[in-house]
C-alpha atoms as a PDB file:
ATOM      1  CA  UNK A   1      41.694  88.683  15.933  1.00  0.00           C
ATOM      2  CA  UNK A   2      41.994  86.234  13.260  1.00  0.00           C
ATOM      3  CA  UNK A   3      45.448  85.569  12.272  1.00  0.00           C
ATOM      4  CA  UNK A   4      46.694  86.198   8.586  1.00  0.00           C
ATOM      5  CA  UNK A   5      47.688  83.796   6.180  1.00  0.00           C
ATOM      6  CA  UNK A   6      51.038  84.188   4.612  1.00  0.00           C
ATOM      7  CA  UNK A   7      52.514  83.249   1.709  1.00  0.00           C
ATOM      8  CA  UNK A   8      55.937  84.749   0.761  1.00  0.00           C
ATOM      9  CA  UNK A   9      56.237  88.249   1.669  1.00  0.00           C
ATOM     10  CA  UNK A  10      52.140  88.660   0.952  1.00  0.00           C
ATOM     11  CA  UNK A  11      49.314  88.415   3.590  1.00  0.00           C
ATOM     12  CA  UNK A  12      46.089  87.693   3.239  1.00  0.00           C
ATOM     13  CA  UNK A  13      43.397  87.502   5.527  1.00  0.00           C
ATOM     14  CA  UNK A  14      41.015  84.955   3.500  1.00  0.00           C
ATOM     15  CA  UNK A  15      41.712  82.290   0.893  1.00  0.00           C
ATOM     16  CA  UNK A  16      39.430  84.111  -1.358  1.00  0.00           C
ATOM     17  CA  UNK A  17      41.634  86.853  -1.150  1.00  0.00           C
ATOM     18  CA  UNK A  18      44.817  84.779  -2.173  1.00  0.00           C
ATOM     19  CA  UNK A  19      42.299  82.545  -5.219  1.00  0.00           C
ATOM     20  CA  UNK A  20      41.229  86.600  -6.157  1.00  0.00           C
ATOM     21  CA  UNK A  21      44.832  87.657  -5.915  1.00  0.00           C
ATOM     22  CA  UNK A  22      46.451  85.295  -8.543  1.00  0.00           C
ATOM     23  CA  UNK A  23      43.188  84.852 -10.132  1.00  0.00           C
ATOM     24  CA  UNK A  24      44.066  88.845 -11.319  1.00  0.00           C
ATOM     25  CA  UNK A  25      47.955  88.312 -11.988  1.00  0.00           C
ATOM     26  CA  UNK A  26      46.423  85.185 -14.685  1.00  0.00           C
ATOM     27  CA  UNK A  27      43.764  87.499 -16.450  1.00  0.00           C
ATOM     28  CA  UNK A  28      45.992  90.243 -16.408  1.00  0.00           C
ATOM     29  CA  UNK A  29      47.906  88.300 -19.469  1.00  0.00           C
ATOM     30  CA  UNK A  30      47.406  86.986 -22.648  1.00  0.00           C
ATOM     31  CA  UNK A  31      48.259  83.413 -23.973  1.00  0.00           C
ATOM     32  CA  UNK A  32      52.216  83.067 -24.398  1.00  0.00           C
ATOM     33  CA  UNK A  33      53.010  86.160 -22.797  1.00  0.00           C
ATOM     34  CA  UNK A  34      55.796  85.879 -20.145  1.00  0.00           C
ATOM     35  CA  UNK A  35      54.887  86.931 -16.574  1.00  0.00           C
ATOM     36  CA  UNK A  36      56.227  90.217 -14.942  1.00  0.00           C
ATOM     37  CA  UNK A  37      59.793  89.906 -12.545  1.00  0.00           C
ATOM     38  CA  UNK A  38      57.382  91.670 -10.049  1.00  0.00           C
ATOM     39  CA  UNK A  39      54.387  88.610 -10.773  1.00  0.00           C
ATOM     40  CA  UNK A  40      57.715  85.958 -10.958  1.00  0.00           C
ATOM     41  CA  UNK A  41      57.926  87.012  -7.454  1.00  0.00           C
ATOM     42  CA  UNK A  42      54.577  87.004  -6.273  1.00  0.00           C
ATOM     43  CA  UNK A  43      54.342  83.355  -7.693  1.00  0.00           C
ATOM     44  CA  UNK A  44      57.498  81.856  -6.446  1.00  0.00           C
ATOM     45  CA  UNK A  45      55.906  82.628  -2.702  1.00  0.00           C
ATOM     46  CA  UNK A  46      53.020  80.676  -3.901  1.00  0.00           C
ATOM     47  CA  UNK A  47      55.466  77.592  -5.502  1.00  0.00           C
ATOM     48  CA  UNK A  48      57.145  77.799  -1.859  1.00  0.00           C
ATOM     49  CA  UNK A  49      53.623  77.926  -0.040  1.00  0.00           C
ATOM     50  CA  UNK A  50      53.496  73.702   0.432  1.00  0.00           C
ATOM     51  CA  UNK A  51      56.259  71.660   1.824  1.00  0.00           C
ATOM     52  CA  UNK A  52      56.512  69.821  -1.673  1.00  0.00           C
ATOM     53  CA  UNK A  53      58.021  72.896  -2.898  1.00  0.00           C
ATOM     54  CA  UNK A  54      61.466  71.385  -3.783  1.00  0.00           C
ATOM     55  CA  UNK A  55      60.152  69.060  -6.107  1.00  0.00           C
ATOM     56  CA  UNK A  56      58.123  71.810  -8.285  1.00  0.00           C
ATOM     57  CA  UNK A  57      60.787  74.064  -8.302  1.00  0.00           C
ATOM     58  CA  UNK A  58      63.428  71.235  -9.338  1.00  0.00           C
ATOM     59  CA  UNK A  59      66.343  72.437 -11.274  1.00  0.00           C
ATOM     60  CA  UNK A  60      65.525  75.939 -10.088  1.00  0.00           C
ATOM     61  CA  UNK A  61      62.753  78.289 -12.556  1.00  0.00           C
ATOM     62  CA  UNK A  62      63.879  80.116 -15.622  1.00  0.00           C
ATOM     63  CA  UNK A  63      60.293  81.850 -16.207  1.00  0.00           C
ATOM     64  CA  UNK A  64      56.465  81.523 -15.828  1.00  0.00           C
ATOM     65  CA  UNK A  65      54.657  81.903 -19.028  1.00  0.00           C
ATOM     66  CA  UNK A  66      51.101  81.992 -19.522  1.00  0.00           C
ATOM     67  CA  UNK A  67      49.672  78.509 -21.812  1.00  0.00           C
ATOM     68  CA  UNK A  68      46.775  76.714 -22.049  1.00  0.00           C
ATOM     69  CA  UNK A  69      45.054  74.007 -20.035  1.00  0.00           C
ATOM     70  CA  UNK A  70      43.677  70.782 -21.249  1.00  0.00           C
ATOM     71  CA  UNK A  71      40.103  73.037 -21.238  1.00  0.00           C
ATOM     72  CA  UNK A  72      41.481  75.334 -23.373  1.00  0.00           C
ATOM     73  CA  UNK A  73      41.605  77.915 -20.823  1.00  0.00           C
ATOM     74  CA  UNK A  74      44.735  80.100 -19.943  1.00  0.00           C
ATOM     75  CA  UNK A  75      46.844  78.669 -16.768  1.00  0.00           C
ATOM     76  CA  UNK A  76      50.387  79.266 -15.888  1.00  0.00           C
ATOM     77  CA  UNK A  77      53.222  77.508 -17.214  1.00  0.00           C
ATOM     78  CA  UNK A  78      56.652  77.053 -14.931  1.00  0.00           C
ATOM     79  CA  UNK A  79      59.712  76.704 -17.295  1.00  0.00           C
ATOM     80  CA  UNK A  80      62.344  75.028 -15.555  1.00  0.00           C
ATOM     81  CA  UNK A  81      66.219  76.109 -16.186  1.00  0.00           C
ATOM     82  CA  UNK A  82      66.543  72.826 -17.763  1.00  0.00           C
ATOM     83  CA  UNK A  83      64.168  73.379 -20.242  1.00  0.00           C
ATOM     84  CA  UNK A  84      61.718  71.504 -19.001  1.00  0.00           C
ATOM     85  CA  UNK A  85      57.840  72.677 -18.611  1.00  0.00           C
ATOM     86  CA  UNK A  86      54.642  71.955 -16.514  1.00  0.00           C
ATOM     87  CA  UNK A  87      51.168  73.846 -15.910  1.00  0.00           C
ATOM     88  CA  UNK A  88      50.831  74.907 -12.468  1.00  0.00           C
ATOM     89  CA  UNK A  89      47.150  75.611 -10.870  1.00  0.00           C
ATOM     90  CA  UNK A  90      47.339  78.433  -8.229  1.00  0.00           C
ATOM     91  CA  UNK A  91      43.404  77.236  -7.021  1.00  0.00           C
ATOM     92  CA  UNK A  92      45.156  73.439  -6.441  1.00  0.00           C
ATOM     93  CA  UNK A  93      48.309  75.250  -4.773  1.00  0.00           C
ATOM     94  CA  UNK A  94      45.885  76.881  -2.434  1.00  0.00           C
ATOM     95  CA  UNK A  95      42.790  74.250  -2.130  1.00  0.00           C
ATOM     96  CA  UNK A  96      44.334  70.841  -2.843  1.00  0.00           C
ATOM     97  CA  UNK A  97      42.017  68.185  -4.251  1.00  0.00           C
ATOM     98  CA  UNK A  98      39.244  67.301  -1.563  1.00  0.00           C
ATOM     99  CA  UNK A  99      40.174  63.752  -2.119  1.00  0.00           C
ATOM    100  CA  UNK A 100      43.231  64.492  -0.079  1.00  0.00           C
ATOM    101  CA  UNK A 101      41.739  66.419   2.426  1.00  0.00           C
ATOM    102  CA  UNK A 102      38.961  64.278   2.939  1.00  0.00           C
ATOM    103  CA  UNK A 103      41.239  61.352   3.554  1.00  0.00           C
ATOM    104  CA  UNK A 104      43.141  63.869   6.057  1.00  0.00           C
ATOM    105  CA  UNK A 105      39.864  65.221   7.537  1.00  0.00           C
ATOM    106  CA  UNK A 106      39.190  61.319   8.326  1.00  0.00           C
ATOM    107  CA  UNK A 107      42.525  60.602  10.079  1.00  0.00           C
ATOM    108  CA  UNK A 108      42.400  63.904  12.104  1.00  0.00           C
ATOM    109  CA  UNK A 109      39.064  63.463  13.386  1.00  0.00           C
ATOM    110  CA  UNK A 110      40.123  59.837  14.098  1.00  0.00           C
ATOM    111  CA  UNK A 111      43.134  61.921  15.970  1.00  0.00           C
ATOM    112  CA  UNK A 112      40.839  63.674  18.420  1.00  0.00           C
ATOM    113  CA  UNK A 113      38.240  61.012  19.170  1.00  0.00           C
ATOM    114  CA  UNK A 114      39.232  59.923  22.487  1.00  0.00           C
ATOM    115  CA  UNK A 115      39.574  63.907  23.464  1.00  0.00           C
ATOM    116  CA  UNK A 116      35.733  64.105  22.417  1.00  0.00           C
ATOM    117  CA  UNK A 117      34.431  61.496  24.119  1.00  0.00           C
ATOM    118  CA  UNK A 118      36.498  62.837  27.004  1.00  0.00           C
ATOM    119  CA  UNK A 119      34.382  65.893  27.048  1.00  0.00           C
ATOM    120  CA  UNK A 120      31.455  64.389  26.773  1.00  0.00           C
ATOM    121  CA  UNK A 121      31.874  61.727  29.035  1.00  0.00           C
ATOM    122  CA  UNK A 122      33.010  64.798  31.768  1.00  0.00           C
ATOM    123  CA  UNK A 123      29.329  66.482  30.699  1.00  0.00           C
ATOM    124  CA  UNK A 124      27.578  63.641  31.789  1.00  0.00           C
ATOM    125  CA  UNK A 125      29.609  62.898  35.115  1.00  0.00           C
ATOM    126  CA  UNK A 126      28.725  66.288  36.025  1.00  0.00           C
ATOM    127  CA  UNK A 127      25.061  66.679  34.980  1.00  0.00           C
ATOM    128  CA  UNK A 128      23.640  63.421  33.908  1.00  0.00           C
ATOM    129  CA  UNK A 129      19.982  62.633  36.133  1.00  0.00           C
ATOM    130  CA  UNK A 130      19.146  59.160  35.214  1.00  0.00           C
ATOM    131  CA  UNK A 131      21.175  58.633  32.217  1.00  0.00           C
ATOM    132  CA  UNK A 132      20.297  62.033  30.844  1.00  0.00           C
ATOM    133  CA  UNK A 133      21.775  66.116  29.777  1.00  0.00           C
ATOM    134  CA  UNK A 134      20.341  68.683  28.820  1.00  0.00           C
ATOM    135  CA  UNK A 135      21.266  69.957  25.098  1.00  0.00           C
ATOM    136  CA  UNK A 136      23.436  72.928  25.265  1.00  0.00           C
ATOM    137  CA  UNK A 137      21.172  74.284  22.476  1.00  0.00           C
ATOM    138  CA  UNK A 138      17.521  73.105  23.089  1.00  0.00           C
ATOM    139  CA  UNK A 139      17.933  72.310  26.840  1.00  0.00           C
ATOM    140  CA  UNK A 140      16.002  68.970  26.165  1.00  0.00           C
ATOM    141  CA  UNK A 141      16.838  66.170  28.473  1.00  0.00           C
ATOM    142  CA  UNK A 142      18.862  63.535  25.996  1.00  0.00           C
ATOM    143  CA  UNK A 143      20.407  60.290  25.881  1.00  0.00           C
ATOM    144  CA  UNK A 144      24.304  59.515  25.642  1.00  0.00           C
ATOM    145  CA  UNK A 145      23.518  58.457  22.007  1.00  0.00           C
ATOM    146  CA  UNK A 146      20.943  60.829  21.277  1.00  0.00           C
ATOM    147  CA  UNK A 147      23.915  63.377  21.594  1.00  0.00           C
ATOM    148  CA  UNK A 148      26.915  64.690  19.419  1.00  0.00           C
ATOM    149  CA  UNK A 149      30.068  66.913  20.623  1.00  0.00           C
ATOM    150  CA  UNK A 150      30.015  69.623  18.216  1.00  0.00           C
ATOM    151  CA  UNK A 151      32.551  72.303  17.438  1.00  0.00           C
ATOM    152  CA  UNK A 152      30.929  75.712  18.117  1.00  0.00           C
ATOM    153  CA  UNK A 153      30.988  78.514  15.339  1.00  0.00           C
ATOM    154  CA  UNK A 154      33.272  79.676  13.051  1.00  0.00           C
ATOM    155  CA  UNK A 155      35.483  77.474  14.482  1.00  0.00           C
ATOM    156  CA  UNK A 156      33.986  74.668  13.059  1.00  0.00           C
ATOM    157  CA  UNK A 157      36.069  71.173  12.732  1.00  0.00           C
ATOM    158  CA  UNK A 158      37.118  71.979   8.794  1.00  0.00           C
ATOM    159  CA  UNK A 159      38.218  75.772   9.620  1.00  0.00           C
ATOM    160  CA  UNK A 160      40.280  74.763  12.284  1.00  0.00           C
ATOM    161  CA  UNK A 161      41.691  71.619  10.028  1.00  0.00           C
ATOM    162  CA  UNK A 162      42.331  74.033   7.073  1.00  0.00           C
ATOM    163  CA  UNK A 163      44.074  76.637   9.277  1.00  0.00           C
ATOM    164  CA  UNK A 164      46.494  73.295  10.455  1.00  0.00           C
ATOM    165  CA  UNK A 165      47.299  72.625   6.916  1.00  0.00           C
ATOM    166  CA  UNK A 166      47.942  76.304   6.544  1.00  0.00           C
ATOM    167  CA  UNK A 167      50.197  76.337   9.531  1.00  0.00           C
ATOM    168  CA  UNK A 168      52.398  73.691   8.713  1.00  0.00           C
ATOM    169  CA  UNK A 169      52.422  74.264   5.361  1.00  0.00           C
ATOM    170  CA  UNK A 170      51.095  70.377   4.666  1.00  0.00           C
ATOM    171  CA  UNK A 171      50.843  68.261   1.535  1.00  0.00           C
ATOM    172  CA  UNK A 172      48.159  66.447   1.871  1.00  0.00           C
ATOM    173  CA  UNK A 173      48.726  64.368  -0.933  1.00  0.00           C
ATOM    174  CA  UNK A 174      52.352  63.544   1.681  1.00  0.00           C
ATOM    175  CA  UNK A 175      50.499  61.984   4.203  1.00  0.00           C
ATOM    176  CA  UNK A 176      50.505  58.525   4.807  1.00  0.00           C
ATOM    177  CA  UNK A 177      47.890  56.512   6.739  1.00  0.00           C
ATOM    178  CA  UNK A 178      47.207  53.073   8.566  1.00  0.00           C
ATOM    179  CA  UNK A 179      44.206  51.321   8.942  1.00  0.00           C
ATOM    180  CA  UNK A 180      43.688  49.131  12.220  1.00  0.00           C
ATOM    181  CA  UNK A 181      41.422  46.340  12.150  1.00  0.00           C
ATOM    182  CA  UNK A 182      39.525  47.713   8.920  1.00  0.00           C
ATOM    183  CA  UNK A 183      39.108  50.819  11.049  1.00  0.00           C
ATOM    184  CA  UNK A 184      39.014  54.367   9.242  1.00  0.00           C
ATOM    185  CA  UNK A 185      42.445  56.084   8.079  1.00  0.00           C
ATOM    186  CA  UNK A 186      44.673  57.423  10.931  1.00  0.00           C
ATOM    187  CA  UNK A 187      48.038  59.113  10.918  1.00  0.00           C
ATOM    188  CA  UNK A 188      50.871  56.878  10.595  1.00  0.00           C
ATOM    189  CA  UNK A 189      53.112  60.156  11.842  1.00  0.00           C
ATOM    190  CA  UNK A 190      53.026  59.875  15.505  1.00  0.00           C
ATOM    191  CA  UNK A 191      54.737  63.927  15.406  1.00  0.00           C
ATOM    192  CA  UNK A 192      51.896  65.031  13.271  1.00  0.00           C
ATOM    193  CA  UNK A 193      48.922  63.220  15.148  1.00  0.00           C
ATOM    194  CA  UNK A 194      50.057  64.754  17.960  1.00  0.00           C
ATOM    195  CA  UNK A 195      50.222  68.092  16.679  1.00  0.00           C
ATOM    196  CA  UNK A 196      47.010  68.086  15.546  1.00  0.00           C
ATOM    197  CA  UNK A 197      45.757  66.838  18.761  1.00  0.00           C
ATOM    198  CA  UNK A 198      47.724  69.619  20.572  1.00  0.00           C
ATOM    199  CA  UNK A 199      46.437  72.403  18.020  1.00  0.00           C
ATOM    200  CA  UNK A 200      42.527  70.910  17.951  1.00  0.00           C
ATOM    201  CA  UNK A 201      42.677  71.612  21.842  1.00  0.00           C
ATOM    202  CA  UNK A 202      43.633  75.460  22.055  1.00  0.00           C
ATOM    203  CA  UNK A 203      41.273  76.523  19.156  1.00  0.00           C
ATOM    204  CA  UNK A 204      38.135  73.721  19.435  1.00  0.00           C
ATOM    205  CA  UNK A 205      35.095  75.417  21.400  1.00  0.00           C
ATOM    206  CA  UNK A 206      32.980  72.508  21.949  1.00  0.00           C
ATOM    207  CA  UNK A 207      28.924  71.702  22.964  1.00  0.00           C
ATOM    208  CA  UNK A 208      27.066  69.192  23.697  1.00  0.00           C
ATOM    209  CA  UNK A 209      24.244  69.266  21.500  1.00  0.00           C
ATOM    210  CA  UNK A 210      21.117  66.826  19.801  1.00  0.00           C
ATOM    211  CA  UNK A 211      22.064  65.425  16.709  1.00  0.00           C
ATOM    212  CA  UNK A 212      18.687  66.146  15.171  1.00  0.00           C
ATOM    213  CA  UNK A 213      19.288  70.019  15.318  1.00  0.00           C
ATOM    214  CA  UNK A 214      21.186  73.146  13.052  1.00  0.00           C
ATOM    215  CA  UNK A 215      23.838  74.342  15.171  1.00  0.00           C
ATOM    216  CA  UNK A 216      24.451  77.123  12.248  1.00  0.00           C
ATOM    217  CA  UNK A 217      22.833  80.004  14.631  1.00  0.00           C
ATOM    218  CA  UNK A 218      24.032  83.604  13.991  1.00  0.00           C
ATOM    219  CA  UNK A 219      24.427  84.069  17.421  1.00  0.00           C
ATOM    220  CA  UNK A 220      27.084  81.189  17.799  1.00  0.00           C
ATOM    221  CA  UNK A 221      29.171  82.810  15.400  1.00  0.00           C
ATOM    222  CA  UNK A 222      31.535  84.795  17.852  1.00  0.00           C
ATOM    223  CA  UNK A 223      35.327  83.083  18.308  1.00  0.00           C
ATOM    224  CA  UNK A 224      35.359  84.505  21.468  1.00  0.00           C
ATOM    225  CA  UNK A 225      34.869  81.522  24.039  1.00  0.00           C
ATOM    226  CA  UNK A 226      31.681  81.246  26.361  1.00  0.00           C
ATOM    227  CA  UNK A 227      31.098  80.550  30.069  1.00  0.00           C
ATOM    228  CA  UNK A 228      29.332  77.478  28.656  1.00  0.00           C
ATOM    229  CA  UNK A 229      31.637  76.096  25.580  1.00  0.00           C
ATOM    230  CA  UNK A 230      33.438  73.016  26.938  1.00  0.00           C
ATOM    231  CA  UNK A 231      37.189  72.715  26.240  1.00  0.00           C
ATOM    232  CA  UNK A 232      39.692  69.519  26.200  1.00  0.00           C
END
């Protein structure tokens, strides 16, 4: 069963659900209006959500009004007991910039290569006639390099990532990186990478399949793991 997300005292079982949920709260006001104490609390779970928390809520949070973006559109406002103001997005609270997360999705990936090639290596070992596997999907004989490990459906490589974030309540825009020998970004937290590494290998059902094919089949989309999904 798939776990909930939580935020606060809320749950949610998609992140559509939490976008729809404060997506309502907003429309549900009109410009300058001051939110509800019941909304207040529903958005402080969501100013808590991320572990940079401390520094939006600074001074501590008089009231949430509702003002206007830089588009012109209606957003909400955090007033700060000091007096001091700034606009808060709810969809960035909940879906930070894919900069970020593309510079995270680099390093974590970077994270698990040696358990990939791990697997597939152990594929080969086992099956390989003449340098060759069959395809999990197609059952064509392939090459090493004519071959991908690929994370079976829905637990794709970017659900499991997002659940991570979720998790640990990450700011990506937090993270810092190295970069060996020009190499892509990795994860200079050793605590972190390992993690990741740790949490990639209980939810990651893996096959090895031809590069040149879809792997999104309907009938892959069960979480439940198969006689024939590979693990780390």
């Amino acid at each position: 069963m798939r776990e909930l997300i939580k935020i606060g005292e809320l749950e949610f079982k998609y992140k559509k659900d939490i976008l729809n949920f404060y997506k309502k709260i907003l429309n549900s006001y009109d410009f300058g209006d001051i939110v509800s104490e019941n909304d207040f609390r529903n958005l402080n779970y969501l100013f808590e959500y991320q572990a940079d928390s401390k520094e939006l809520i600074g001074s501590g949070i008089d009231y949430v009004r509702i003002a206007k973006s830089k588009f012109n559109l209606n957003c909400f406002e955090i007033v700060h007991t000091d007096n001091s103001t700034e606009l808060f997005s709810y969809v960035k609270r909940i879906n930070p910039p894919r900069k970020s997360f593309a510079k995270f999705n680099e390093a974590c990936r970077q994270a698990i290569q040696k358990d990939l090639i791990n697997v597939k290596q152990k594929y080969f070992d086992k099956f390989s006639v003449k340098g060759q596997v069959k395809c999990q999907e197609t059952k064509e004989l392939s090459k090493w390099d004519e071959l991908n490990v690929d994370h079976r459906q829905p637990n794709t490589f970017s659900v499991i990532l997002d659940r991570f974030i979720e998790l640990n309540k990450i700011n990506i825009d937090k993270i810092e990186y190295i970069k060996i020998d020009g190499g892509p970004n990795e994860l200079a937290d050793n605590e972190l990478k390992r993690k990741f590494i740790e949490y990639h290998k209980q939810k990651a059902n893996l096959r090895i399949v031809r590069k040149d094919k879809n792997l999104g089949r309907s009938h892959q989309a069960r979480i439940k793991r198969q006689k024939k999904d590979l693990t780390i």
